[in-house]
Each structure stands twice: as C-alpha cells, then as structure tokens.
N, C-alpha and C. Protein backbone atom coordinates (compact mmCIF):
# COMPACT_ATOMS: atom_id res chain seq x y z
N UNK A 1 89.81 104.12 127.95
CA UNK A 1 88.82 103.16 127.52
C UNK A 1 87.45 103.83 127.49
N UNK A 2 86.51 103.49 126.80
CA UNK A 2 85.24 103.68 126.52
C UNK A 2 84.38 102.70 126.50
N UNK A 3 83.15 103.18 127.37
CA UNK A 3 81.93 102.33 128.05
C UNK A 3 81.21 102.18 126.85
N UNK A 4 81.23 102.77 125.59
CA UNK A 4 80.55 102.41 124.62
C UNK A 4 80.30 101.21 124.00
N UNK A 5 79.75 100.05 123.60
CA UNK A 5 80.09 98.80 123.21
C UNK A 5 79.11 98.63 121.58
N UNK A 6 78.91 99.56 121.07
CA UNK A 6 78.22 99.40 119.66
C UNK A 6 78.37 100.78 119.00
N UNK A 7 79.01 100.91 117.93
CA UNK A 7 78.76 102.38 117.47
C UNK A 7 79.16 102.14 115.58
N UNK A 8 78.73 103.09 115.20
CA UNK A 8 78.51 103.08 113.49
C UNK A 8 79.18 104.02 113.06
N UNK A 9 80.43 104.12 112.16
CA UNK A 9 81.09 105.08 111.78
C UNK A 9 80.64 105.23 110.30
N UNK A 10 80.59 106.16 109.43
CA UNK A 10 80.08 106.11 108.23
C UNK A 10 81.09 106.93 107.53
N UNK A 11 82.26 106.63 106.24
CA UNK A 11 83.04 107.48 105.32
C UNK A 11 82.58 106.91 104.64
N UNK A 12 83.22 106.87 103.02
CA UNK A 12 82.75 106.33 102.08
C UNK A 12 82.18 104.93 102.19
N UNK A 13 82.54 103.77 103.27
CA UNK A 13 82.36 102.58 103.61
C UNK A 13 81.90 102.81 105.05
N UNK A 14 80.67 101.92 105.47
CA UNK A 14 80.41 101.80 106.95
C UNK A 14 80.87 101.36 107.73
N UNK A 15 81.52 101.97 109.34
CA UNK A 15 82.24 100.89 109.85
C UNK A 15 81.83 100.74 111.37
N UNK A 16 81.52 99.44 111.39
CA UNK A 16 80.39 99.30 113.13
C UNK A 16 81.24 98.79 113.67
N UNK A 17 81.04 98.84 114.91
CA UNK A 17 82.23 98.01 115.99
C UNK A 17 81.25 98.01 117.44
N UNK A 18 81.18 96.80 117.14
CA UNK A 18 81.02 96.03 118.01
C UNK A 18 81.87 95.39 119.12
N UNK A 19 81.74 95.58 120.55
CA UNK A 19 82.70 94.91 121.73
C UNK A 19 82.76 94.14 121.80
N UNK A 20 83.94 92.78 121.53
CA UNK A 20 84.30 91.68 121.49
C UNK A 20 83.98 91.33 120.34
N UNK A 21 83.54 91.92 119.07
CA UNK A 21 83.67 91.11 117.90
C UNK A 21 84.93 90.81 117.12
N UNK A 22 84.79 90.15 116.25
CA UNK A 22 85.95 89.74 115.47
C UNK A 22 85.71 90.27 114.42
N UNK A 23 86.86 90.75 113.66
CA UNK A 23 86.93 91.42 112.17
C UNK A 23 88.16 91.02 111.28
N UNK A 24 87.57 91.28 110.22
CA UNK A 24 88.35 90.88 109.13
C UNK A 24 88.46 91.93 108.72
N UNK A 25 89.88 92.56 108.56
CA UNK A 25 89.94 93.56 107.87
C UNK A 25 90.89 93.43 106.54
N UNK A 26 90.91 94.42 105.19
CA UNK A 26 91.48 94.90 104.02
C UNK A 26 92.16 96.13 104.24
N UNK A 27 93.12 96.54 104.17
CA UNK A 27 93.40 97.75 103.59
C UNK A 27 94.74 97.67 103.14
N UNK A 28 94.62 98.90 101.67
CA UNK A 28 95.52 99.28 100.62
C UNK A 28 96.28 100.16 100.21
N UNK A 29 97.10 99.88 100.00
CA UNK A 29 98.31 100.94 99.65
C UNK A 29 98.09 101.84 99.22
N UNK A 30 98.40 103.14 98.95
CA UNK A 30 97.82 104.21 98.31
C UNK A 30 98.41 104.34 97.08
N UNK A 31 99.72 104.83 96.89
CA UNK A 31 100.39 104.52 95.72
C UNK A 31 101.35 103.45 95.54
N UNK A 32 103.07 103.21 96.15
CA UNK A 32 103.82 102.53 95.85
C UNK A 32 103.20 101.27 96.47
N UNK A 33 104.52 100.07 95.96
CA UNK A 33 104.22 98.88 96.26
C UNK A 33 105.01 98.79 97.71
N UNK A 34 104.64 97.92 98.82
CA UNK A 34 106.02 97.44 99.61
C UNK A 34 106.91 96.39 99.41
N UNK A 35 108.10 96.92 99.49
CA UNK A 35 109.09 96.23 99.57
C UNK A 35 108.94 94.93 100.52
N UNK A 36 110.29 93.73 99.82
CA UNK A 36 110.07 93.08 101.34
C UNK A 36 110.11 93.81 102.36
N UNK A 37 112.01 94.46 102.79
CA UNK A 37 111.31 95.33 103.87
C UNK A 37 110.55 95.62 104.45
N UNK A 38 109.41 96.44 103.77
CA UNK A 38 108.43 97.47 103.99
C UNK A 38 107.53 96.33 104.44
N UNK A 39 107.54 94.92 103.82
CA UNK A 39 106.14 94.25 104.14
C UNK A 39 107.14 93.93 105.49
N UNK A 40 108.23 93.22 106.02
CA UNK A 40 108.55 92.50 107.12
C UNK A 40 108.10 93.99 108.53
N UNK A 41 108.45 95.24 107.92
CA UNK A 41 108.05 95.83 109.05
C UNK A 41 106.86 96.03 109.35
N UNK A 42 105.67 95.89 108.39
CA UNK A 42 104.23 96.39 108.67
C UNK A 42 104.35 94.92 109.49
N UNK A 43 104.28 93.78 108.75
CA UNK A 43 104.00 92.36 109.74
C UNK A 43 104.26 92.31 111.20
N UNK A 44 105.40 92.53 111.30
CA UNK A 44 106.42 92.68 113.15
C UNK A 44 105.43 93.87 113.69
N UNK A 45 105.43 95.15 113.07
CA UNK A 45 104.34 96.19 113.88
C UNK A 45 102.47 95.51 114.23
N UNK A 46 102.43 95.06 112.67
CA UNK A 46 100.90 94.05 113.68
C UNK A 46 101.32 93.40 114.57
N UNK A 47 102.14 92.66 114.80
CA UNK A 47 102.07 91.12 115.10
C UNK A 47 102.71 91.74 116.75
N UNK A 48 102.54 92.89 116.98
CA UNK A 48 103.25 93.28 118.44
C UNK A 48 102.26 94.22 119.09
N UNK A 49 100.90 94.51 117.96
CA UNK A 49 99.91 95.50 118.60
C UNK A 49 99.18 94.76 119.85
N UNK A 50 99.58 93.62 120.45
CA UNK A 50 98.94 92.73 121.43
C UNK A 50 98.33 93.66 122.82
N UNK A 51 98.50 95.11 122.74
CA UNK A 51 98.02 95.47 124.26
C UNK A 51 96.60 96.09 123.83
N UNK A 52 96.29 96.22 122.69
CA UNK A 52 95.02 96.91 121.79
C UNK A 52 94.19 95.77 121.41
N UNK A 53 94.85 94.50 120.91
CA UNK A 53 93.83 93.60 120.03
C UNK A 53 94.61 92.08 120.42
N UNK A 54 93.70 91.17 120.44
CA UNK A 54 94.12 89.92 119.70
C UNK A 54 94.26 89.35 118.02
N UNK A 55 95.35 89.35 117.68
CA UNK A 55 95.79 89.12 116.14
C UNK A 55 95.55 87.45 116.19
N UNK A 56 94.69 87.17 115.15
CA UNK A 56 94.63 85.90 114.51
C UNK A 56 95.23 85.45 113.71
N UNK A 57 95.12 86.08 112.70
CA UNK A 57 95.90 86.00 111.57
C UNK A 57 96.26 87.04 110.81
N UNK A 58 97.07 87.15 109.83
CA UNK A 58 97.58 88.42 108.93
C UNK A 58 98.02 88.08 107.80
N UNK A 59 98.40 88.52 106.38
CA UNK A 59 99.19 88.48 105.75
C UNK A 59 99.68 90.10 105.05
N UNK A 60 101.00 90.48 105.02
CA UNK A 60 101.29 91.70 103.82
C UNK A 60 101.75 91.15 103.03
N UNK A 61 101.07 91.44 101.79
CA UNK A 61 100.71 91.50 100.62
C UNK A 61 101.67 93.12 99.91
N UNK A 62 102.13 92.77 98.84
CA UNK A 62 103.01 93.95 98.51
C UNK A 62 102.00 95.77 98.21
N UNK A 63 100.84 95.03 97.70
CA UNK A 63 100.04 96.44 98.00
C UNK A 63 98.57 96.19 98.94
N UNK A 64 98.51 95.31 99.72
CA UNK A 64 97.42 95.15 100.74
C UNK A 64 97.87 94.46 101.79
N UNK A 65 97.02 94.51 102.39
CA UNK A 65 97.00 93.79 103.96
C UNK A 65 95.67 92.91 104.65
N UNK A 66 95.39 92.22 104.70
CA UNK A 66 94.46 91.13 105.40
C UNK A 66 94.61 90.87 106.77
N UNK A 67 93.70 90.84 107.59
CA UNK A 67 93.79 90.52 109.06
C UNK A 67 92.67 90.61 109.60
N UNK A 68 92.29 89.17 110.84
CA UNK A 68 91.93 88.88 111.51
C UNK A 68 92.19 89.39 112.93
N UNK A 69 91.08 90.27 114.24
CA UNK A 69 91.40 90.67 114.71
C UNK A 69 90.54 90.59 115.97
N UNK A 70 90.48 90.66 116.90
CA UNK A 70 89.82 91.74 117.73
C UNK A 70 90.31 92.45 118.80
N UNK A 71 89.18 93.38 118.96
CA UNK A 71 90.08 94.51 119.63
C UNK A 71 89.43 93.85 121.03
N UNK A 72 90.73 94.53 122.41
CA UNK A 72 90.41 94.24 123.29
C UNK A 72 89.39 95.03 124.05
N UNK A 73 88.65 94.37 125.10
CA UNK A 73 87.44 95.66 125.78
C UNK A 73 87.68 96.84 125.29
N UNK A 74 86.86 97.88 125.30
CA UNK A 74 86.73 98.64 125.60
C UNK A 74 87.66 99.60 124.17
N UNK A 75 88.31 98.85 123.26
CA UNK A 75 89.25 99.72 122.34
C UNK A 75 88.97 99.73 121.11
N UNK A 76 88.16 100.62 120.72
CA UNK A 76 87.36 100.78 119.28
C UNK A 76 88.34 100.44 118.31
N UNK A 77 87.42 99.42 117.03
CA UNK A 77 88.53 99.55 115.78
C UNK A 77 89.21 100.76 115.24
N UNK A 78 88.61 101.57 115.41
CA UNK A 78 89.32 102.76 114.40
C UNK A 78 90.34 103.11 115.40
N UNK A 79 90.36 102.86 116.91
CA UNK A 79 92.56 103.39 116.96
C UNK A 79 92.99 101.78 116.79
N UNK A 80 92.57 100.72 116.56
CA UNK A 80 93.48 100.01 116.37
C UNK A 80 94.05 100.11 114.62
N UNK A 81 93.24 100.52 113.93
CA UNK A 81 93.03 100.70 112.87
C UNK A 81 94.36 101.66 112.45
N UNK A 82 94.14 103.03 113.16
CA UNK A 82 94.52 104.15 113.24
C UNK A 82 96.29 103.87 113.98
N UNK A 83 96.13 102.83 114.62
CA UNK A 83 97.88 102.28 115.34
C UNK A 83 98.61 101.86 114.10
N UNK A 84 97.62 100.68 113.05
CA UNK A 84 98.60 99.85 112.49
C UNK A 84 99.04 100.64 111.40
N UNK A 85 98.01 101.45 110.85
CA UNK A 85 98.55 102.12 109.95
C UNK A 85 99.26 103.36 109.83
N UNK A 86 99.38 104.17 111.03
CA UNK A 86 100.55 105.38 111.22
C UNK A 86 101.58 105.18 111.86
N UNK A 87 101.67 104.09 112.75
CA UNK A 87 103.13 103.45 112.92
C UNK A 87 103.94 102.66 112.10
N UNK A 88 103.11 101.81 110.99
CA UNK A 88 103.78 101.09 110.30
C UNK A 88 103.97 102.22 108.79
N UNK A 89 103.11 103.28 108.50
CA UNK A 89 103.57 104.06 107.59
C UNK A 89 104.64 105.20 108.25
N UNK A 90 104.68 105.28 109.33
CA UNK A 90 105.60 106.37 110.24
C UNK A 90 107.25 105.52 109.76
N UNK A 91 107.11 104.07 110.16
CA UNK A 91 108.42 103.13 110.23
C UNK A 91 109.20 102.86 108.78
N UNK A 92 107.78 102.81 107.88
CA UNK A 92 108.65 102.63 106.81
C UNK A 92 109.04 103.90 105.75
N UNK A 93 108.55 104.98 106.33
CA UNK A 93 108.78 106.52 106.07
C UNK A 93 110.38 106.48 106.56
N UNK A 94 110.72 106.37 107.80
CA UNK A 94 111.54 106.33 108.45
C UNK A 94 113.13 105.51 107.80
N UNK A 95 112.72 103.83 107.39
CA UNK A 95 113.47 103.16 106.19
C UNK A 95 113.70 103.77 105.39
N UNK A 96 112.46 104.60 104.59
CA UNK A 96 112.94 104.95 103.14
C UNK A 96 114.10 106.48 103.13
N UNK A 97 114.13 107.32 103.98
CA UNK A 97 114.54 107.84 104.16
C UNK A 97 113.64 109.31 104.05
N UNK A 98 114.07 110.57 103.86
CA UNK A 98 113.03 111.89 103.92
C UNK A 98 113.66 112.32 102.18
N UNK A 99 114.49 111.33 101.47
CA UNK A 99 114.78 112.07 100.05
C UNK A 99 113.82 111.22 99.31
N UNK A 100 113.20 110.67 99.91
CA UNK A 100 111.97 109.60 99.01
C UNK A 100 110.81 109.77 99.12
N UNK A 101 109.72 109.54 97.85
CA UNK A 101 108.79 109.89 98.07
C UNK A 101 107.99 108.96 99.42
N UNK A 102 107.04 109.79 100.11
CA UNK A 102 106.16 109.33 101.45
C UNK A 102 105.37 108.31 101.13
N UNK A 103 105.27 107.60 102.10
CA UNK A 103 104.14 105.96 102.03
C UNK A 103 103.43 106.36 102.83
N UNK A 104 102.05 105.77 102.23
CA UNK A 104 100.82 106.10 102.74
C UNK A 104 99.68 104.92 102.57
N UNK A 105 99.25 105.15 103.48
CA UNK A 105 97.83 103.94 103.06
C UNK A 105 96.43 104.55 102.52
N UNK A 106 96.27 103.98 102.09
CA UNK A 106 94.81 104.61 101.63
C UNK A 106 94.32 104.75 102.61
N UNK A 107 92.98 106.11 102.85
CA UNK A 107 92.26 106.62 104.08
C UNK A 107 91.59 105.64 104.54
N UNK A 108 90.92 104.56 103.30
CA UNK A 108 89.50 103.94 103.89
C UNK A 108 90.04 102.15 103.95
N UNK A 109 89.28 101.57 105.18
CA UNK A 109 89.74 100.46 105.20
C UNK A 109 88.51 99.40 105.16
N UNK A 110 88.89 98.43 104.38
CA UNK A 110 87.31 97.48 104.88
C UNK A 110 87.50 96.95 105.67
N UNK A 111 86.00 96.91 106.93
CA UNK A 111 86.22 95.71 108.01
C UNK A 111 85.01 95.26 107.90
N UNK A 112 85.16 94.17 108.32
CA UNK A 112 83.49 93.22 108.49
C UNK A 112 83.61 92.45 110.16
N UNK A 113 82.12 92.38 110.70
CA UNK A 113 82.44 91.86 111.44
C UNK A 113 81.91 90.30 111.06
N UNK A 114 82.88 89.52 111.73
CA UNK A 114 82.42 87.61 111.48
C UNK A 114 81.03 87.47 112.36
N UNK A 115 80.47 86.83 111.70
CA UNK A 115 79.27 86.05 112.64
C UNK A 115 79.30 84.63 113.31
N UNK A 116 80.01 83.86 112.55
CA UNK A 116 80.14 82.41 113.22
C UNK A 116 81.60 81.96 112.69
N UNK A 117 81.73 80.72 113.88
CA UNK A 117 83.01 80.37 113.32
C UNK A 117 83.22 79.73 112.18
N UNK A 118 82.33 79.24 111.46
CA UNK A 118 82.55 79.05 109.98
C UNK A 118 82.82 80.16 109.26
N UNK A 119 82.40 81.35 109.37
CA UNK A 119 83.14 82.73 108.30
C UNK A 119 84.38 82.98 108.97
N UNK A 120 84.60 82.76 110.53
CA UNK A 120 85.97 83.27 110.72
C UNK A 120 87.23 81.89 110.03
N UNK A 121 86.72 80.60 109.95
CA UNK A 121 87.44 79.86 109.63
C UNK A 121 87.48 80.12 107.76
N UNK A 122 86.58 80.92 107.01
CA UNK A 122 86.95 80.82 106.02
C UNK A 122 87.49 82.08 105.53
N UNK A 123 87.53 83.30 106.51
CA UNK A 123 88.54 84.23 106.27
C UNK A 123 90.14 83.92 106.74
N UNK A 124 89.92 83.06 107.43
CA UNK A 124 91.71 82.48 108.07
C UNK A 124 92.22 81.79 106.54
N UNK A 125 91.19 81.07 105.83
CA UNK A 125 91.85 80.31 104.85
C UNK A 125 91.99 81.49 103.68
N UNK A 126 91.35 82.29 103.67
CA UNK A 126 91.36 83.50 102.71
C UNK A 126 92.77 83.72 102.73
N UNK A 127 93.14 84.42 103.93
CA UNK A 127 94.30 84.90 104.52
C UNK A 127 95.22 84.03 103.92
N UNK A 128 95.35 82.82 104.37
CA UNK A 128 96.50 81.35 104.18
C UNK A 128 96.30 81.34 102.02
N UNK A 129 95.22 81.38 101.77
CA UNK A 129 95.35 81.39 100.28
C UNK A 129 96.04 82.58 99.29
N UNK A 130 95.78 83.52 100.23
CA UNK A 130 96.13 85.07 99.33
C UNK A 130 97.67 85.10 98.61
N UNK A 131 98.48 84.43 99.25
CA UNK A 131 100.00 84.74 98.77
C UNK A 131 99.79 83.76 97.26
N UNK A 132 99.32 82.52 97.45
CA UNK A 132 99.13 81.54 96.38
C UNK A 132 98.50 81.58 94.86
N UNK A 133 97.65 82.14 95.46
CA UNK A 133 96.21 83.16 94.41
C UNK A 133 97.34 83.88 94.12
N UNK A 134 97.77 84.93 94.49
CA UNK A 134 98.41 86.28 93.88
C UNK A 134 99.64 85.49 93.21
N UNK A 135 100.40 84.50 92.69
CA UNK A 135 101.46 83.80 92.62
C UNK A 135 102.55 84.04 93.58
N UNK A 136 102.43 84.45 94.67
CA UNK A 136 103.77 84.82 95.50
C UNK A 136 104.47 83.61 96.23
N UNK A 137 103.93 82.50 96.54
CA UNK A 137 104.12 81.31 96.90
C UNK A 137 102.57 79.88 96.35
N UNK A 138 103.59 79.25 97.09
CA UNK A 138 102.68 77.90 97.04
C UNK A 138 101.36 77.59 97.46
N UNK A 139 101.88 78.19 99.08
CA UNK A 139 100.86 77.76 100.27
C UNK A 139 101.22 79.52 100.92
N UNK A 140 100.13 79.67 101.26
CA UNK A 140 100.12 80.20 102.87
C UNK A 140 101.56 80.05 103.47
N UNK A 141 101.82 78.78 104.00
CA UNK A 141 102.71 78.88 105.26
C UNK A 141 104.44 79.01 104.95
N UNK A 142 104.53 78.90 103.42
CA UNK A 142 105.44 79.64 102.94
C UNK A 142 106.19 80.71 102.30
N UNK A 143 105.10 81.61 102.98
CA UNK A 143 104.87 83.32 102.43
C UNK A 143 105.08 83.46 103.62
N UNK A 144 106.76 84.27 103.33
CA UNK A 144 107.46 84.94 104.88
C UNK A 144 106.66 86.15 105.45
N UNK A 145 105.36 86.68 104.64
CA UNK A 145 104.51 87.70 105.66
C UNK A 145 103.71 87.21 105.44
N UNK A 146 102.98 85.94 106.01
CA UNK A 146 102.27 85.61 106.58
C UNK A 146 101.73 84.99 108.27
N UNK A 147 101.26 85.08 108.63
CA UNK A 147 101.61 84.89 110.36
C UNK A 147 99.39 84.01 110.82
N UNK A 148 100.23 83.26 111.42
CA UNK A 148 98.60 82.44 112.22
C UNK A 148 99.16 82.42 113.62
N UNK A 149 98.02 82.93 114.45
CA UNK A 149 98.73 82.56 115.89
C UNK A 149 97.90 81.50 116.47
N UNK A 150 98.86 80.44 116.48
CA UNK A 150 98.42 79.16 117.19
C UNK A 150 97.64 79.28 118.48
N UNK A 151 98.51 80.37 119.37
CA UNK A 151 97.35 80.38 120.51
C UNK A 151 96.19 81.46 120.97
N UNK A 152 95.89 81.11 120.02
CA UNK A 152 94.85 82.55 120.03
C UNK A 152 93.51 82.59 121.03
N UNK A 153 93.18 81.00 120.83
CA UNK A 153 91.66 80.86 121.62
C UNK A 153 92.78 80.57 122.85
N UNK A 154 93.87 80.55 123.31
CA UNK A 154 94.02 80.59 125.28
C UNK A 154 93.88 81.98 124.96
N UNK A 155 94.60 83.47 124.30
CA UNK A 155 94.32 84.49 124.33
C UNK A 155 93.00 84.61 124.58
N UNK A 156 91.95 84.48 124.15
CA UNK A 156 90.72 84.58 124.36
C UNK A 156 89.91 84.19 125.56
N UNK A 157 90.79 83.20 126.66
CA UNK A 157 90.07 83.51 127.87
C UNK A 157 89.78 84.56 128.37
N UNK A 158 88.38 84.59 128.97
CA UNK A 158 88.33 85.87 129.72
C UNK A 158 87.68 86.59 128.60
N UNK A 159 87.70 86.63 127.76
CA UNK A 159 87.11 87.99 126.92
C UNK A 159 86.10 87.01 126.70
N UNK A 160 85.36 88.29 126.15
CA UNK A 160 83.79 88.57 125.87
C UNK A 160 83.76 88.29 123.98
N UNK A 161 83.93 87.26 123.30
CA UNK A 161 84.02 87.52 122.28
C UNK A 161 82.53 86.45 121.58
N UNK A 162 82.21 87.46 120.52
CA UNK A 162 81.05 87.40 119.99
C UNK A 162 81.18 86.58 118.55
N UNK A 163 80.98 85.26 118.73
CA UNK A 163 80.62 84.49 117.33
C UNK A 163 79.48 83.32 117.33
C-alpha cells in the first residue's frame, strides 16, 4: 500500500487518482470483438476484483467495457486498472487457445473521477442504458454482462469515500 492519496498520471489522456474517489471508467478493445465467452469471463474477473476495489456497476460490451469503481485505501487506479485488464486478457488468451491470434486491450483507458451523487447516479444509468443504445437488449437488466451491486453503500462502510 501507498501513503500517497492524490497523484496525476499523464499518457495520451490524464489520469488523477484520488483516495476514496469514485470512477467511471471506459476501456477498448484493441482489435477483435469479444465473444460471449470472452465478455462472461472479463465480467466474473471484474466482478471478483473485491480485495483491490469496490465494483458498482459494470457492463462488457463486445468491444468496450464501462465501470463504476473505487479503489480501496491506499490502491492506486492504475493496478486496479492494470489487474482487470491482464488477467482478463491473460484468461481469454488462455480460451482462445496459443493457435489464435492474441487479445489485447487498448493501452489507454478513460477514467473520470465523479463529483456528486447525481453524476455517479447518471453514470450507473449510462452503464444500465449501454446494451439498449447499442441494440443488444431492451433494458440494462437483461444484458447477461451487465452487473449492479445492490450492496454497495453497506460495502462502503468504513471507507473514506469522496462525493
């Protein structure tokens, strides 16, 4: 862990992280699309990173990903960042086999941090709209990679979280 609690990363996109904030993050496929498969395993690998972050919400999307997050004390976005995306490209490397071409995510990811709970409540609906918008379902809650965790604010006792 690290005593640091504010720091500014700069690649092509800026990325600040703040201790106990909440973020919304994007990131995109590099080349191929995912499979169901490929999306049910990135989903199950977020949806189990619980010793790094509290997950709010998520959806995979066949070439993106959306999620609501924060990291716990002391655990900068970029390894949570850096978890979801080399274990879940490690896993589905692993599915496709080594005679197929490699999955990869793109290097750069967007995150923002929320300021109040009105932007975090209208990135949750972002999230819940994305499968619908894209035609993949109806609603939100019938897009099998989509995930809301009901108990998120008891998760949040005890932490230090900033909105």
């Amino acid at each position: 862990m690290n005593d640091q609690v504010f720091q500014i990363k700069r690649r092509h996109l800026p990325h600040i992280f703040v201790d106990g904030a909440v973020y919304f993050l994007t990131f995109c496929v590099l080349e191929t699309n995912l499979s169901e498969q490929e999306q049910e395993i990135v989903l199950e690998h977020i949806k189990t990173g619980v010793k790094y972050y509290v997950l709010l919400s998520v959806v995979v999307m066949p070439d993106h990903v959306h999620a609501v997050l924060i990291p716990k004390t002391g655990v900068f976005l970029s390894r949570v960042v850096k978890g979801i995306k080399g274990v879940s490209s490690r896993k589905i490397n692993l599915q496709r086999g080594e005679h197929t071409e490699k999955f990869k995510w793109q290097d750069e990811t967007y995150d923002r941090v929320l300021r109040n709970k009105a932007e975090l409540e209208q990135k949750i609906k972002y999230i819940y709209d994305n499968p619908a918008k894209k035609g993949f379902s109806k609603e939100g809650a019938t897009y099998k990679f989509w995930y809301f965790n009901n108990n998120y604010e008891e998760e949040l006792k005890g932490m230090r979280v900033l909105l």
